[in-house]
PDB file of N, CA and C in Angstrom:
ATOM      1  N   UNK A   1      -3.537  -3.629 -56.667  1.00  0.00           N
ATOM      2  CA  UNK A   1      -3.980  -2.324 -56.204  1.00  0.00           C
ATOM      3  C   UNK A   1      -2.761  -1.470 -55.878  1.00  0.00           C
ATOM      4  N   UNK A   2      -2.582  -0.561 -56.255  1.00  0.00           N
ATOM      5  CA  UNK A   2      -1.741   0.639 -55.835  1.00  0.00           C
ATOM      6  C   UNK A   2      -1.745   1.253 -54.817  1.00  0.00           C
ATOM      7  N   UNK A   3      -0.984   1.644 -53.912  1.00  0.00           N
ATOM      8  CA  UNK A   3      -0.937   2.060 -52.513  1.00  0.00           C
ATOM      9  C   UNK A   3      -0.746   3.674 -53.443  1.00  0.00           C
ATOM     10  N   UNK A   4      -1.025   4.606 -52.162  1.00  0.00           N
ATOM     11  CA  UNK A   4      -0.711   5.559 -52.108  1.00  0.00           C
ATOM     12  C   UNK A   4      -0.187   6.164 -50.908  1.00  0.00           C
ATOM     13  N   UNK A   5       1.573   6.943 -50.854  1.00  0.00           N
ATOM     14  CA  UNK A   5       2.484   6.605 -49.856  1.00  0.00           C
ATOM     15  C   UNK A   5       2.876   8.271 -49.869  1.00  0.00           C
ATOM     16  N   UNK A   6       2.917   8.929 -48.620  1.00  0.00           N
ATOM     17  CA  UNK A   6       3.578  10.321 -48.329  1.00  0.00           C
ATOM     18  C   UNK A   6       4.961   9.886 -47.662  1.00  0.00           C
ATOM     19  N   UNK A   7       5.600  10.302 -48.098  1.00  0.00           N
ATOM     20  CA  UNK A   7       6.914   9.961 -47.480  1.00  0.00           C
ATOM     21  C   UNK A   7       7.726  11.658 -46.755  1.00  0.00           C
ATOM     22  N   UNK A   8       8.079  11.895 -45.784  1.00  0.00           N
ATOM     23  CA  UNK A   8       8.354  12.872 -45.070  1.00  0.00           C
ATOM     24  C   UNK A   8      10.178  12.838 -44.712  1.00  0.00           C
ATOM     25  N   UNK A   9      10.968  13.929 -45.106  1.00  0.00           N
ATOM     26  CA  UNK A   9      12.151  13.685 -44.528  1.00  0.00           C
ATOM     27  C   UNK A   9      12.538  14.850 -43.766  1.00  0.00           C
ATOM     28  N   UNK A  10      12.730  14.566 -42.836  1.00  0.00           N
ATOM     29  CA  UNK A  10      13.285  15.851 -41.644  1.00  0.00           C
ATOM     30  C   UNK A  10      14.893  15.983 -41.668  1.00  0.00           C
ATOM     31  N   UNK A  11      15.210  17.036 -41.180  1.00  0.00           N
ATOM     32  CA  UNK A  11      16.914  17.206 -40.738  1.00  0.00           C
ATOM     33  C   UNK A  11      17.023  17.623 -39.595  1.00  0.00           C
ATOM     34  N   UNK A  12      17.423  17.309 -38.801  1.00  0.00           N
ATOM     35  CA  UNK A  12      17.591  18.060 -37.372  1.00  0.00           C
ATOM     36  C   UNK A  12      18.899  18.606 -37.321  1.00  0.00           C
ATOM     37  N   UNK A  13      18.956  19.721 -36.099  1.00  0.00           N
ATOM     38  CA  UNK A  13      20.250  20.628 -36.010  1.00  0.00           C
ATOM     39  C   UNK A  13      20.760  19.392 -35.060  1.00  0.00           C
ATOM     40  N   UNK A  14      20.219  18.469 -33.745  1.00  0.00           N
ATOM     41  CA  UNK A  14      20.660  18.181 -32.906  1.00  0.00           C
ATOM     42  C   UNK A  14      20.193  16.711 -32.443  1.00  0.00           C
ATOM     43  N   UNK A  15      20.388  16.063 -32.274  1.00  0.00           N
ATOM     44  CA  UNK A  15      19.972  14.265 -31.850  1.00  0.00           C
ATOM     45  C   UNK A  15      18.724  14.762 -30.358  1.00  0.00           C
ATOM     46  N   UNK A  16      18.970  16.341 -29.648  1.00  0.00           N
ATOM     47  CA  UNK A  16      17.892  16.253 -29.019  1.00  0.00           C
ATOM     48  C   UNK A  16      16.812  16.836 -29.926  1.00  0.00           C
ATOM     49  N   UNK A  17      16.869  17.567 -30.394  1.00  0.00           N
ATOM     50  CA  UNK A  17      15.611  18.025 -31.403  1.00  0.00           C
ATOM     51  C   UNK A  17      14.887  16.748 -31.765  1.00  0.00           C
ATOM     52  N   UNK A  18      15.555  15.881 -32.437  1.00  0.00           N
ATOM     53  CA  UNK A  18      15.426  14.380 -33.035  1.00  0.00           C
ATOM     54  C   UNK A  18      14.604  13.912 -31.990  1.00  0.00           C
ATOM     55  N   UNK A  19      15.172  13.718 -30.973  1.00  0.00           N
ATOM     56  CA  UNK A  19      14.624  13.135 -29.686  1.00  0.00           C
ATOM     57  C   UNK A  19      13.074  13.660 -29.162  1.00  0.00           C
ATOM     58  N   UNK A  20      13.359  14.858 -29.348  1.00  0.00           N
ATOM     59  CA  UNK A  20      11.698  15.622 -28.651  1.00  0.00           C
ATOM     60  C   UNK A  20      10.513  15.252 -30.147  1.00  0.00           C
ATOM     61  N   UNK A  21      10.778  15.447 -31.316  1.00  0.00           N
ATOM     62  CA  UNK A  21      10.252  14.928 -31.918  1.00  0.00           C
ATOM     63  C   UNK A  21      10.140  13.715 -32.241  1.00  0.00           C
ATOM     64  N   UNK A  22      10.426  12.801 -31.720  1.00  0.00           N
ATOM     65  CA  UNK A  22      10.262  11.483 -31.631  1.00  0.00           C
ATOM     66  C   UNK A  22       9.314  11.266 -29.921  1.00  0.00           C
ATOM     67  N   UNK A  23       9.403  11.940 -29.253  1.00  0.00           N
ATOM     68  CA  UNK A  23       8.777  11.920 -28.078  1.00  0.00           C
ATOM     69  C   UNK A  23       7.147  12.643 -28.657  1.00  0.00           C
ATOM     70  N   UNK A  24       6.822  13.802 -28.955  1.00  0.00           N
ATOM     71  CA  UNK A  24       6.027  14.348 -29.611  1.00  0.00           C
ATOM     72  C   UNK A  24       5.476  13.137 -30.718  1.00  0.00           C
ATOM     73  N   UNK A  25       5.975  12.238 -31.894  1.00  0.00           N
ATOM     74  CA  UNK A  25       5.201  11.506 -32.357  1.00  0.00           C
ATOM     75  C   UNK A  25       4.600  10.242 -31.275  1.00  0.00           C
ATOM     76  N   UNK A  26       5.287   9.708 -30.481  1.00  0.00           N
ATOM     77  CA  UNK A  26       5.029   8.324 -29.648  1.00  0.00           C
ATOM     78  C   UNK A  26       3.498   9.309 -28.987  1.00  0.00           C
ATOM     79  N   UNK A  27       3.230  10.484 -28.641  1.00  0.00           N
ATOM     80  CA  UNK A  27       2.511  11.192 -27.960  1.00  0.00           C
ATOM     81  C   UNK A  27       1.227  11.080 -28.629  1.00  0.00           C
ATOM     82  N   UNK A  28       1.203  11.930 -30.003  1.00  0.00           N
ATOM     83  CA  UNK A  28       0.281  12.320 -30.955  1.00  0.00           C
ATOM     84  C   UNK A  28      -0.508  10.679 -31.616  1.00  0.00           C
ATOM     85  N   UNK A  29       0.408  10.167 -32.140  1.00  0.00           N
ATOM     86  CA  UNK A  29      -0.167   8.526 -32.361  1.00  0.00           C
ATOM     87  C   UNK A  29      -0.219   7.623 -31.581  1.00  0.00           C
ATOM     88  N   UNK A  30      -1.492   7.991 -30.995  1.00  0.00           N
ATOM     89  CA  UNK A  30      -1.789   7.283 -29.392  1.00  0.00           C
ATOM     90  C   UNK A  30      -2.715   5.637 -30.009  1.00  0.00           C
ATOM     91  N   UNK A  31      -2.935   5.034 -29.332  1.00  0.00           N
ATOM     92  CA  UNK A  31      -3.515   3.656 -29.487  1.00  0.00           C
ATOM     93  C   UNK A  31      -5.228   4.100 -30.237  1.00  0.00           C
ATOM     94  N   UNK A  32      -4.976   5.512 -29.872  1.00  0.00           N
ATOM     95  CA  UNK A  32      -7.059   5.773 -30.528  1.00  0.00           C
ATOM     96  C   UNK A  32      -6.754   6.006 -31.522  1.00  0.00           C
ATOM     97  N   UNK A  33      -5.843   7.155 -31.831  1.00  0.00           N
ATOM     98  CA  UNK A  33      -5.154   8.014 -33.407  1.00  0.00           C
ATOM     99  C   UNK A  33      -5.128   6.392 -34.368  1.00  0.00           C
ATOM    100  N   UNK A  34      -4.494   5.533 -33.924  1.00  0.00           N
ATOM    101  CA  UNK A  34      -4.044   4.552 -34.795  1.00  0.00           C
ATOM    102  C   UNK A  34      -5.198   3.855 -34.963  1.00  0.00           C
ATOM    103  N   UNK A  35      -6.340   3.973 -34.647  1.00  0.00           N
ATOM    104  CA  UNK A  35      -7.509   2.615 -34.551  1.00  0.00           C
ATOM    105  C   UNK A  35      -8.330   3.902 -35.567  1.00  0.00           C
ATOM    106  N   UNK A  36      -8.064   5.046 -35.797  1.00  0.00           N
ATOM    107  CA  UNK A  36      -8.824   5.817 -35.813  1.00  0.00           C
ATOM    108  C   UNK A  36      -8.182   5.791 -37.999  1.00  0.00           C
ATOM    109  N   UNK A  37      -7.076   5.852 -37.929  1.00  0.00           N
ATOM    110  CA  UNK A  37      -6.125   5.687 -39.403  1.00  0.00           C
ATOM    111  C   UNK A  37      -6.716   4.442 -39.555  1.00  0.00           C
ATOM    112  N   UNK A  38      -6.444   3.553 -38.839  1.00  0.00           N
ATOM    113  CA  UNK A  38      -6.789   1.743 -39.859  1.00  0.00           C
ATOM    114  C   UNK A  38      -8.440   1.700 -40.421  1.00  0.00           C
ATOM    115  N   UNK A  39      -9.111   2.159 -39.429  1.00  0.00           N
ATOM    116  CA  UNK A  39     -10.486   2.612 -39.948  1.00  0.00           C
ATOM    117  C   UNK A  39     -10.311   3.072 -41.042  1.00  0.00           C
ATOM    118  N   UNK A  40     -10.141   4.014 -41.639  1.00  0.00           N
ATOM    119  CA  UNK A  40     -10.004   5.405 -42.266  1.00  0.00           C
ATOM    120  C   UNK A  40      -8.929   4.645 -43.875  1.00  0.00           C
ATOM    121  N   UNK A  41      -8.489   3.340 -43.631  1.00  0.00           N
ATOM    122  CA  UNK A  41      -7.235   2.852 -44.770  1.00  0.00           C
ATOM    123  C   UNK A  41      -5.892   3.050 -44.766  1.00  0.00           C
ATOM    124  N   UNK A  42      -5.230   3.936 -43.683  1.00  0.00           N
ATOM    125  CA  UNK A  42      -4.063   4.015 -43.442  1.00  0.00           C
ATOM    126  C   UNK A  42      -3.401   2.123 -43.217  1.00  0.00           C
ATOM    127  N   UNK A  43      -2.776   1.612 -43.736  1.00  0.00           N
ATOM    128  CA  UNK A  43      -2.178   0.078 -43.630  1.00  0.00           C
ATOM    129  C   UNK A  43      -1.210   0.658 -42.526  1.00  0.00           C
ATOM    130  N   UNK A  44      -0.457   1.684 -42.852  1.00  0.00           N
ATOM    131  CA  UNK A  44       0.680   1.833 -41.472  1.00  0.00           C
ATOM    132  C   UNK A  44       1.917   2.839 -41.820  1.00  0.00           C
ATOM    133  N   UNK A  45       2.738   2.832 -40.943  1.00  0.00           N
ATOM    134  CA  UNK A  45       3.887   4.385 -41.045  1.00  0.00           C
ATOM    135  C   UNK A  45       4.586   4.028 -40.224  1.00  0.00           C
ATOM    136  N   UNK A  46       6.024   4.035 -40.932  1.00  0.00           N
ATOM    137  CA  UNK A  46       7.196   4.427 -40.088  1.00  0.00           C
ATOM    138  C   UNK A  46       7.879   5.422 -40.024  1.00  0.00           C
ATOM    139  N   UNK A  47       9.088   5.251 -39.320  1.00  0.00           N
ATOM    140  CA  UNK A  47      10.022   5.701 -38.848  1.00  0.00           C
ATOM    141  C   UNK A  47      11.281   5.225 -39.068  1.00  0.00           C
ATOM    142  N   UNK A  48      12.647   6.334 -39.924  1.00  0.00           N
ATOM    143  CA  UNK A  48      13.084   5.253 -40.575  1.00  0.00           C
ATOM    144  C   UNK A  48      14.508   6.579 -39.665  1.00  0.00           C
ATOM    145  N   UNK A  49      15.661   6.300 -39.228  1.00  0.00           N
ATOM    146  CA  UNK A  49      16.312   6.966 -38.764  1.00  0.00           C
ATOM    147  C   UNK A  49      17.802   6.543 -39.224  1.00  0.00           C
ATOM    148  N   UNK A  50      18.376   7.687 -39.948  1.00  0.00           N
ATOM    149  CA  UNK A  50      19.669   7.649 -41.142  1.00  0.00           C
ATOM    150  C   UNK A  50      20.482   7.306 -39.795  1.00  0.00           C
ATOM    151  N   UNK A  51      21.443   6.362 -40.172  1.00  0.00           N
ATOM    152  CA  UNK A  51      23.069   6.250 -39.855  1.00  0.00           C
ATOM    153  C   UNK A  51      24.134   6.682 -40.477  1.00  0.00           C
ATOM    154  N   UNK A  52      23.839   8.007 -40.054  1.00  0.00           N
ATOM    155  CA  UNK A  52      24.777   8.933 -40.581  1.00  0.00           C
ATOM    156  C   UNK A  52      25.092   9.684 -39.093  1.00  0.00           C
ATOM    157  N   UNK A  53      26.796   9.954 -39.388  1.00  0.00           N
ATOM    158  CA  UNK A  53      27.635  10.468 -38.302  1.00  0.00           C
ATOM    159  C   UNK A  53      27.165  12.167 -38.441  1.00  0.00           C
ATOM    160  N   UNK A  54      27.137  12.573 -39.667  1.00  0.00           N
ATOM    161  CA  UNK A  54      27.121  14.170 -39.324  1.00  0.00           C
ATOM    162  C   UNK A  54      25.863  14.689 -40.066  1.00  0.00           C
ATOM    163  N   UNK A  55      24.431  13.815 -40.455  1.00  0.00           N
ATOM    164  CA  UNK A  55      23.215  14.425 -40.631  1.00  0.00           C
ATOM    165  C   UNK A  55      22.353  13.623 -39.360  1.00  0.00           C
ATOM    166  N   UNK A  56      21.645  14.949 -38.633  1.00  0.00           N
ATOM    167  CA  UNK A  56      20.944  13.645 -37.943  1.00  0.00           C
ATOM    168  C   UNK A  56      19.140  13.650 -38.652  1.00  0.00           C
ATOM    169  N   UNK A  57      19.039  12.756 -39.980  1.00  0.00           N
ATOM    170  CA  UNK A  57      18.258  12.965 -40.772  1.00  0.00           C
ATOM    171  C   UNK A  57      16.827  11.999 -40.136  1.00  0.00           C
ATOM    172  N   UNK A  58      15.763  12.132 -40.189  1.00  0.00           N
ATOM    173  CA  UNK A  58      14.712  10.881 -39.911  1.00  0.00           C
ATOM    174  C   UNK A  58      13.449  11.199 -41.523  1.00  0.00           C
ATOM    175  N   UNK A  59      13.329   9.929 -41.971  1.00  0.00           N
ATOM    176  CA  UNK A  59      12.453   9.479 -42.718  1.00  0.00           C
ATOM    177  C   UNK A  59      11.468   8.833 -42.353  1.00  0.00           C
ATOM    178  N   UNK A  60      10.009   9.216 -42.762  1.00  0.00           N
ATOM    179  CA  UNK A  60       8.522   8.683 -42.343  1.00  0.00           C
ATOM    180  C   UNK A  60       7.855   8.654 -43.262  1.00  0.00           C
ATOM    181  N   UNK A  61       7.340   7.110 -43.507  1.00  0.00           N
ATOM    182  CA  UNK A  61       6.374   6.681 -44.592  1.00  0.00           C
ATOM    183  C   UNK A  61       5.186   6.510 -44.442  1.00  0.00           C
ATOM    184  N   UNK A  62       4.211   7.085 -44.696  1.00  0.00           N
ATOM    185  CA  UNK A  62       2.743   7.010 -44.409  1.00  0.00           C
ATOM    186  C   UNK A  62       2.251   6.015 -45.454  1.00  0.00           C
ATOM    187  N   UNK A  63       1.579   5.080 -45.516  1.00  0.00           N
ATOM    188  CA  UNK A  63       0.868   3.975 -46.942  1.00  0.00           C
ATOM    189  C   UNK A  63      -0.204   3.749 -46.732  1.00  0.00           C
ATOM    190  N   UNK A  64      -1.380   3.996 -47.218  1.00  0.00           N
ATOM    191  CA  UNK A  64      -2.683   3.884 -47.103  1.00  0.00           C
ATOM    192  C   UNK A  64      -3.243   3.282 -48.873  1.00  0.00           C
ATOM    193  N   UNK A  65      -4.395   2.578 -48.329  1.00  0.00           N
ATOM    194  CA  UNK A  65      -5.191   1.616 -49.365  1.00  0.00           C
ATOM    195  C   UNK A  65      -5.232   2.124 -50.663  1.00  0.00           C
ATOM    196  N   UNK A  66      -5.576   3.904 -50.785  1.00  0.00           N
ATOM    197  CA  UNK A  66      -5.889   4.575 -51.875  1.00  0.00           C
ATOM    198  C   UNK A  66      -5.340   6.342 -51.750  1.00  0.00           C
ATOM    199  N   UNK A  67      -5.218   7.272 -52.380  1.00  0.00           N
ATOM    200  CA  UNK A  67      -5.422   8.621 -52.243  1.00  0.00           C
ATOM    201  C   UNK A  67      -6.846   8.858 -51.654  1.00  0.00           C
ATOM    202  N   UNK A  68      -7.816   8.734 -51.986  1.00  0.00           N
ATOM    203  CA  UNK A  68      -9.035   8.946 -50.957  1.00  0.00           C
ATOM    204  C   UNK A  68      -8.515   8.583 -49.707  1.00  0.00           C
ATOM    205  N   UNK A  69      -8.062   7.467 -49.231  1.00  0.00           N
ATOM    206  CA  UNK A  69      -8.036   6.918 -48.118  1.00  0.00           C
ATOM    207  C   UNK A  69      -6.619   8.015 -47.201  1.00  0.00           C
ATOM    208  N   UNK A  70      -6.050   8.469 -48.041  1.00  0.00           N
ATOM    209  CA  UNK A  70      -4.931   8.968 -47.765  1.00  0.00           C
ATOM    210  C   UNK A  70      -5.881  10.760 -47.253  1.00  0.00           C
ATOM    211  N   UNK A  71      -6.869  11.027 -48.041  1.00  0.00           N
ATOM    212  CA  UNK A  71      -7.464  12.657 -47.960  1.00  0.00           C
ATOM    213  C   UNK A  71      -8.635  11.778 -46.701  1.00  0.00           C
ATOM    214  N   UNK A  72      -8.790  11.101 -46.530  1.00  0.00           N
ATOM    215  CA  UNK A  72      -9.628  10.978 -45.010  1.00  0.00           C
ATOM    216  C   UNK A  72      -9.020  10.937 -44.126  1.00  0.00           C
ATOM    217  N   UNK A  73      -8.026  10.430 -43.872  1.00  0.00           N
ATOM    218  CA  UNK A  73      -6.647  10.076 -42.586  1.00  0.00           C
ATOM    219  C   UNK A  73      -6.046  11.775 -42.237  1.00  0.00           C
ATOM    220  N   UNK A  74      -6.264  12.553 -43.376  1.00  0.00           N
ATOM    221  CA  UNK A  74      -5.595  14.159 -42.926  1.00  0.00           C
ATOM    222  C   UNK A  74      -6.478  14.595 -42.139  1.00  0.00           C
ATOM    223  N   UNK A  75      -7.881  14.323 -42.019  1.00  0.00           N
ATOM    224  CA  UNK A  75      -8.680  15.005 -41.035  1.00  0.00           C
ATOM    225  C   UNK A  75      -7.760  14.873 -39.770  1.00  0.00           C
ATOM    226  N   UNK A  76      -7.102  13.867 -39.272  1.00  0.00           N
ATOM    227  CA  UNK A  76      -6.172  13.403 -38.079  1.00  0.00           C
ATOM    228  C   UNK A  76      -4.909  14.277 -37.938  1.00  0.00           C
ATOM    229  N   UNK A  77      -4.183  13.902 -39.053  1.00  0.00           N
ATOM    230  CA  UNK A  77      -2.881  14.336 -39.856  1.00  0.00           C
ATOM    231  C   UNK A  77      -2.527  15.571 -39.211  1.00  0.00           C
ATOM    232  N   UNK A  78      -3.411  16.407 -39.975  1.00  0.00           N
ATOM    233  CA  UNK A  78      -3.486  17.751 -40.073  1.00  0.00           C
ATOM    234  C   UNK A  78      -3.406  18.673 -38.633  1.00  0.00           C
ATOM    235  N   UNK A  79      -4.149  17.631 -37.679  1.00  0.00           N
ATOM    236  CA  UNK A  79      -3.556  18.613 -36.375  1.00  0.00           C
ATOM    237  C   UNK A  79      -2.542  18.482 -35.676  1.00  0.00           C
ATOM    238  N   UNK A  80      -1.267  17.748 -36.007  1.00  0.00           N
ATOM    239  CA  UNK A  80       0.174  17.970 -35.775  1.00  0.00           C
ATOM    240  C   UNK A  80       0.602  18.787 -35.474  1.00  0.00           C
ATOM    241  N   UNK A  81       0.285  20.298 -36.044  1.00  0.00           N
ATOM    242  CA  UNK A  81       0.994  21.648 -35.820  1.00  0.00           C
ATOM    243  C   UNK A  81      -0.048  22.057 -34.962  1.00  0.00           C
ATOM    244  N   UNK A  82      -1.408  21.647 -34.613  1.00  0.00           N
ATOM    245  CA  UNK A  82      -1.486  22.209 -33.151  1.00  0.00           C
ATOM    246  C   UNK A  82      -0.981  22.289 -32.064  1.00  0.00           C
ATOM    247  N   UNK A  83      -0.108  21.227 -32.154  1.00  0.00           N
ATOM    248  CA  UNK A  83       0.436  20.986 -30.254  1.00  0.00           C
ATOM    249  C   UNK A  83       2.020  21.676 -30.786  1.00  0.00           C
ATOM    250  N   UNK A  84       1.812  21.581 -29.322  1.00  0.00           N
ATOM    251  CA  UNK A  84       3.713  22.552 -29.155  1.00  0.00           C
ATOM    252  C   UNK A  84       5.033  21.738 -29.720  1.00  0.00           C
ATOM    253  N   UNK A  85       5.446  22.576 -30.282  1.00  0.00           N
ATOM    254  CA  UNK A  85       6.848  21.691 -30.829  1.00  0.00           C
ATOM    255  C   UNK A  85       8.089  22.821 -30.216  1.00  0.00           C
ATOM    256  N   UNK A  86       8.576  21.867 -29.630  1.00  0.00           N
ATOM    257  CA  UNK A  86       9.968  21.981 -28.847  1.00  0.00           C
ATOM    258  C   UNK A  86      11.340  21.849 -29.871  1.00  0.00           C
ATOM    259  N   UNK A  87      11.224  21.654 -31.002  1.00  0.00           N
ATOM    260  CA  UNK A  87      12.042  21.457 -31.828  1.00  0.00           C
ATOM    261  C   UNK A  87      12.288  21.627 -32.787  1.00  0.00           C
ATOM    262  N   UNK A  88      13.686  22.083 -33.475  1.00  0.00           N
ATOM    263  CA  UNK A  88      13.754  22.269 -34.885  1.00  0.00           C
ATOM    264  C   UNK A  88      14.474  21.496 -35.894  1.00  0.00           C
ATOM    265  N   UNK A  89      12.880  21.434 -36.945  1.00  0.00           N
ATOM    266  CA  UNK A  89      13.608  20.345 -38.169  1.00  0.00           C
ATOM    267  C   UNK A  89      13.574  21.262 -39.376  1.00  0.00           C
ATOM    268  N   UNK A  90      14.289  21.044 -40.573  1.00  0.00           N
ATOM    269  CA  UNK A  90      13.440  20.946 -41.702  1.00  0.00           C
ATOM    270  C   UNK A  90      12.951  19.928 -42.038  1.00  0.00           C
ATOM    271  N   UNK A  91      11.614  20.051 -43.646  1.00  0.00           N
ATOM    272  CA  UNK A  91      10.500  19.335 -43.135  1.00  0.00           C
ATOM    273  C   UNK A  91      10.666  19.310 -45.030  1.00  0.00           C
ATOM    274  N   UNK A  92      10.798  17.832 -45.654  1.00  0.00           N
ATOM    275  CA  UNK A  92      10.247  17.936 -46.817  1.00  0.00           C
ATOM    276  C   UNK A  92       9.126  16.537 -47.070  1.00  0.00           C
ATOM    277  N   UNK A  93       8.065  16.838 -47.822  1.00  0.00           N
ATOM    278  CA  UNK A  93       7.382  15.638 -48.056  1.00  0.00           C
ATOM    279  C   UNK A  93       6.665  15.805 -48.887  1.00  0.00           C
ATOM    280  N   UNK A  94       7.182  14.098 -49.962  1.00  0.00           N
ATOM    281  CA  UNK A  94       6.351  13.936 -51.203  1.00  0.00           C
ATOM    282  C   UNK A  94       5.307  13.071 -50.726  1.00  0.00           C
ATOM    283  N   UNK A  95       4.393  12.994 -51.979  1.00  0.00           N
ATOM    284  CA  UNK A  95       3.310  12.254 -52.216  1.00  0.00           C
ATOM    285  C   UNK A  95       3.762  11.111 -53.470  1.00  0.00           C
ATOM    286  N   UNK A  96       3.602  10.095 -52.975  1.00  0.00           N
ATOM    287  CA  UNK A  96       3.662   8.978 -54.445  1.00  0.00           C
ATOM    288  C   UNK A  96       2.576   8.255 -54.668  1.00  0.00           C
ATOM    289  N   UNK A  97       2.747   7.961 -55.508  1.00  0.00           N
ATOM    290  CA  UNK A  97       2.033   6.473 -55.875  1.00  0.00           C
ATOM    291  C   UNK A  97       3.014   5.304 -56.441  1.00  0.00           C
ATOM    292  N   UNK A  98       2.645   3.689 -55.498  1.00  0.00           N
ATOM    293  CA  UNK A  98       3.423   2.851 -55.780  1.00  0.00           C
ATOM    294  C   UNK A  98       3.675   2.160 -57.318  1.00  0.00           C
ATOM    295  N   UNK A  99       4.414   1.890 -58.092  1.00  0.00           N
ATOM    296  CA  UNK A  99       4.579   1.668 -59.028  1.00  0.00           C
ATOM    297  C   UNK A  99       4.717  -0.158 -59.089  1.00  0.00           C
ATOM    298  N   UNK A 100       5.812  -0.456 -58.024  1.00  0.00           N
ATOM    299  CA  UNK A 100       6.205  -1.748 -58.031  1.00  0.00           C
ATOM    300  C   UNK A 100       6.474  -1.958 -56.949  1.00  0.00           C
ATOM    301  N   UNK A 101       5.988  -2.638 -56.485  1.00  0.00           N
ATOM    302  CA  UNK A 101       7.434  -3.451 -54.897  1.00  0.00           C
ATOM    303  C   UNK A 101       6.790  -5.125 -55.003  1.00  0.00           C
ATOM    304  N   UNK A 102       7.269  -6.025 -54.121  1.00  0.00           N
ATOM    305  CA  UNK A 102       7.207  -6.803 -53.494  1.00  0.00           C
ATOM    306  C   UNK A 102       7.552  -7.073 -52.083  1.00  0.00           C
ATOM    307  N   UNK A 103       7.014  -8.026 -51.903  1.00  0.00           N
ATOM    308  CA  UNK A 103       6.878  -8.267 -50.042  1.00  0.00           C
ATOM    309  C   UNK A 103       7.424 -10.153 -49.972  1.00  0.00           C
TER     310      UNK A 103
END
């Protein structure tokens, strides 16, 4: 079966920007949000944070069962930009589909 995976990469001006948005996600994906995705086919999402001295870059992988499963989980998704953001990123994010991996 093929996963279907949004992958998100931010840039921050500042390690606190980084910081408030990392405070803002621990917030938004609360213990219900997450019971509420596994229902729904989300398998799981990270947080992947570059070691790099002069980008302070963060990468986030969303992987869910199917694309359907991926367009039910946005009902959730999608209200991110309601709440207040204290911080500035840029914001790019693809959509894939898995081709190959192993585990």
């Amino acid at each position: 079966m093929k996963k279907f995976i949004s992958v998100g990469m931010l840039l921050f001006p500042s390690k606190g920007d980084q910081k408030m948005w990392l405070e803002k996600w621990d917030t938004f994906y609360s213990p219900k949000a997450i019971e509420f995705l596994k229902k729904n086919g989300q398998l799981n999402q990270r947080i992947l944070l570059e070691k790099n001295i002069e980008l302070i870059r963060t990468i986030v992988i969303w992987e869910y069962e199917s694309e359907e499963a991926y367009k039910k989980c946005q009902a959730f998704h999608s209200n991110w930009s309601k709440f207040e953001n204290n911080f500035t990123a840029k914001y790019q994010i693809f959509r894939v589909e898995e081709a190959s991996s192993w585990s």
